[in-house]
Protein backbone atom coordinates (compact mmCIF):
# COMPACT_ATOMS: atom_id res chain seq x y z
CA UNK A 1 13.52 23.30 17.96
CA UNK A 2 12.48 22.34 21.32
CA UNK A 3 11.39 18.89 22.27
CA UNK A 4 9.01 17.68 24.90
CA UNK A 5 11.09 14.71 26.21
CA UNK A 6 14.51 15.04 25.83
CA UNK A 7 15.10 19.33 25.34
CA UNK A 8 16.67 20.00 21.70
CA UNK A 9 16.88 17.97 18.34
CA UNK A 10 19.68 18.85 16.12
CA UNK A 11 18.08 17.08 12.90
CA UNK A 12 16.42 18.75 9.82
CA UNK A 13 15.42 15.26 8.54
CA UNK A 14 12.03 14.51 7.16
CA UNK A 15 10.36 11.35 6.23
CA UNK A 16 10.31 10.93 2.23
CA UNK A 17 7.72 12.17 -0.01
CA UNK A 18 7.42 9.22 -1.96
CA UNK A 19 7.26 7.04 1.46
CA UNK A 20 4.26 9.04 2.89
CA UNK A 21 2.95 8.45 -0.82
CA UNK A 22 3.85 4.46 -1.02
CA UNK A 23 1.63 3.97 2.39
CA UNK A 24 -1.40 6.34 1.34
CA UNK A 25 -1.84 4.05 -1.59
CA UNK A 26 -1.10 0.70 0.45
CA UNK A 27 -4.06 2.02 2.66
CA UNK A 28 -6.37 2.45 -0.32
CA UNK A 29 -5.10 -1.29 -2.04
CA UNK A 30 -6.61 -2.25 1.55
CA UNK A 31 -9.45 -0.72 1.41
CA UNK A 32 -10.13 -1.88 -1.95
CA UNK A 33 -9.13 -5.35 -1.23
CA UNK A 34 -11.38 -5.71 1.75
CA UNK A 35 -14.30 -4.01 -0.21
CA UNK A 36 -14.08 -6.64 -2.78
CA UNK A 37 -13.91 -9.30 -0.49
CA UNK A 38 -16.69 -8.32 1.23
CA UNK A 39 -19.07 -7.57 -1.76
CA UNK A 40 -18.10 -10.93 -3.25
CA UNK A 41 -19.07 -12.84 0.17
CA UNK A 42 -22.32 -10.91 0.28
CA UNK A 43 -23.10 -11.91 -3.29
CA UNK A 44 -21.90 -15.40 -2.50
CA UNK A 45 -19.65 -15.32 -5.51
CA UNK A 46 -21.47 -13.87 -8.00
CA UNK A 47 -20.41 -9.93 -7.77
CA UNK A 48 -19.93 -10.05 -11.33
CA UNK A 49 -17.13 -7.16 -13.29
CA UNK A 50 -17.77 -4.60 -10.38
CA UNK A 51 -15.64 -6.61 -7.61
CA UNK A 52 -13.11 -7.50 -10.81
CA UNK A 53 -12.91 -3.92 -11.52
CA UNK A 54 -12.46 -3.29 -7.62
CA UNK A 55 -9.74 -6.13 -7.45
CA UNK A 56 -7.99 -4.69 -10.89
CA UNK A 57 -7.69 -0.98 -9.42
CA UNK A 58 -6.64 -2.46 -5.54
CA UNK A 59 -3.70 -4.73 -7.69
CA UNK A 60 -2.78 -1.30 -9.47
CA UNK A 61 -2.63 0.77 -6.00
CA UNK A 62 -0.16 -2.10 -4.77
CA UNK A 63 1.58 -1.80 -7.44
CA UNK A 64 2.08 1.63 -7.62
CA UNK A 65 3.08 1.75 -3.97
CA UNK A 66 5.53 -0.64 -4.72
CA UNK A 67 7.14 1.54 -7.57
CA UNK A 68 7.20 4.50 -5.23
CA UNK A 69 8.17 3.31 -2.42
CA UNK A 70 11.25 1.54 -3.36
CA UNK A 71 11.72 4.82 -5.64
CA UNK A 72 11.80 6.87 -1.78
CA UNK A 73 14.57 5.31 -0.96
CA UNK A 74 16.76 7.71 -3.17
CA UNK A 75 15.98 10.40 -1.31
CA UNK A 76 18.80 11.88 0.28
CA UNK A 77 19.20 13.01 4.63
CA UNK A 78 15.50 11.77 5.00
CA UNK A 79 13.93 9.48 7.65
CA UNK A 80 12.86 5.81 5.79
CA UNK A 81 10.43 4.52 8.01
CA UNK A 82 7.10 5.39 5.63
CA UNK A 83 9.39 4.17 3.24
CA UNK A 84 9.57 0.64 4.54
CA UNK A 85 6.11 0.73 5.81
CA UNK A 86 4.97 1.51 2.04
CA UNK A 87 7.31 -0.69 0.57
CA UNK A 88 6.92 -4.03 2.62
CA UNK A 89 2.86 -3.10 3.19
CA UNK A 90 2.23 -2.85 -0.81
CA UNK A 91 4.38 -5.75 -2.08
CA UNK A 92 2.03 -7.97 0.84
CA UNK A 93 -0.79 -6.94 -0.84
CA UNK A 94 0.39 -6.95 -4.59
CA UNK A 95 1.37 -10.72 -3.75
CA UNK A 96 -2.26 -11.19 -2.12
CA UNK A 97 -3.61 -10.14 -5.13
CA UNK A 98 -1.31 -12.16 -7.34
CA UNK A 99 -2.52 -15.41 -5.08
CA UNK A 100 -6.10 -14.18 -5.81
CA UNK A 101 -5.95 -13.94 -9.73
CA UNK A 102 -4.10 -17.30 -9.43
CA UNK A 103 -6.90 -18.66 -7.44
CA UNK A 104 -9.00 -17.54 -9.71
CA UNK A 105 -7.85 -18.74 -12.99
CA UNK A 106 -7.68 -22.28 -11.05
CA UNK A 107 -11.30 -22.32 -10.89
C-alpha cells in the first residue's frame, strides 16, 4: 500500500469495530442531549415527558457507548483511538446526564 507522505506502510491495523460504534452513539447522546436542552429552554421548563423521554434515551446512548467502548479495547492488532474517543466522550456525557437527573430530583 502506497502512501502519500511518507511512500509505504507496513501495517494491516484497523481501528476497532466497537470504537467506531462507542463514538457513533456518543454523537447521537449529543445530539439528544442538546435537543432536550434546547426544547426545555424554548418551553421555559415546561417540555413535559417528551424532553424526559429525550433525556432517558440520550442517558441510554451514553451508556451504551460506554459498554462498548471499553468492550473495544479487547480487540486484538487494532488502532484504539475511536476507542478512547468513544470511551472518554460517552462516560462525559453519561456523567452530564447523571448531574442532570440529580439536579432534577433536587428541585
Amino acid at each position: 500500500m502506497r502512501t502519500e507522505r511518507h511512500g509505504y506502510t507496513f501495517t494491516t491495523k484497523l481501528n476497532t469495530r466497537g470504537g467506531i460504534v462507542s463514538t457513533i452513539l456518543a454523537v447521537i447522546a449529543l445530539i439528544l442531549l442538546i435537543t432536550g436542552i434546547t426544547l426545555s429552554y424554548k418551553k421555559e421548563g415546561n417540555a413535559g415527558a417528551a424532553v424526559g423521554l429525550i433525556g432517558t434515551f440520550s442517558f441510554g446512548f451514553s451508556m451504551a457507548g460506554v459498554i462498548v467502548g471499553l468492550r473495544s479495547f479487547g480487540e486484538k492488532d487494532k488502532f484504539y483511538l475511536f476507542s478512547w474517543i468513544g470511551s472518554i466522550s460517552s462516560a462525559i456525557l453519561w456523567i452530564a446526564m447523571c448531574a442532570i437527573i440529580m439536579i432534577g430530583m433536587m428541585i
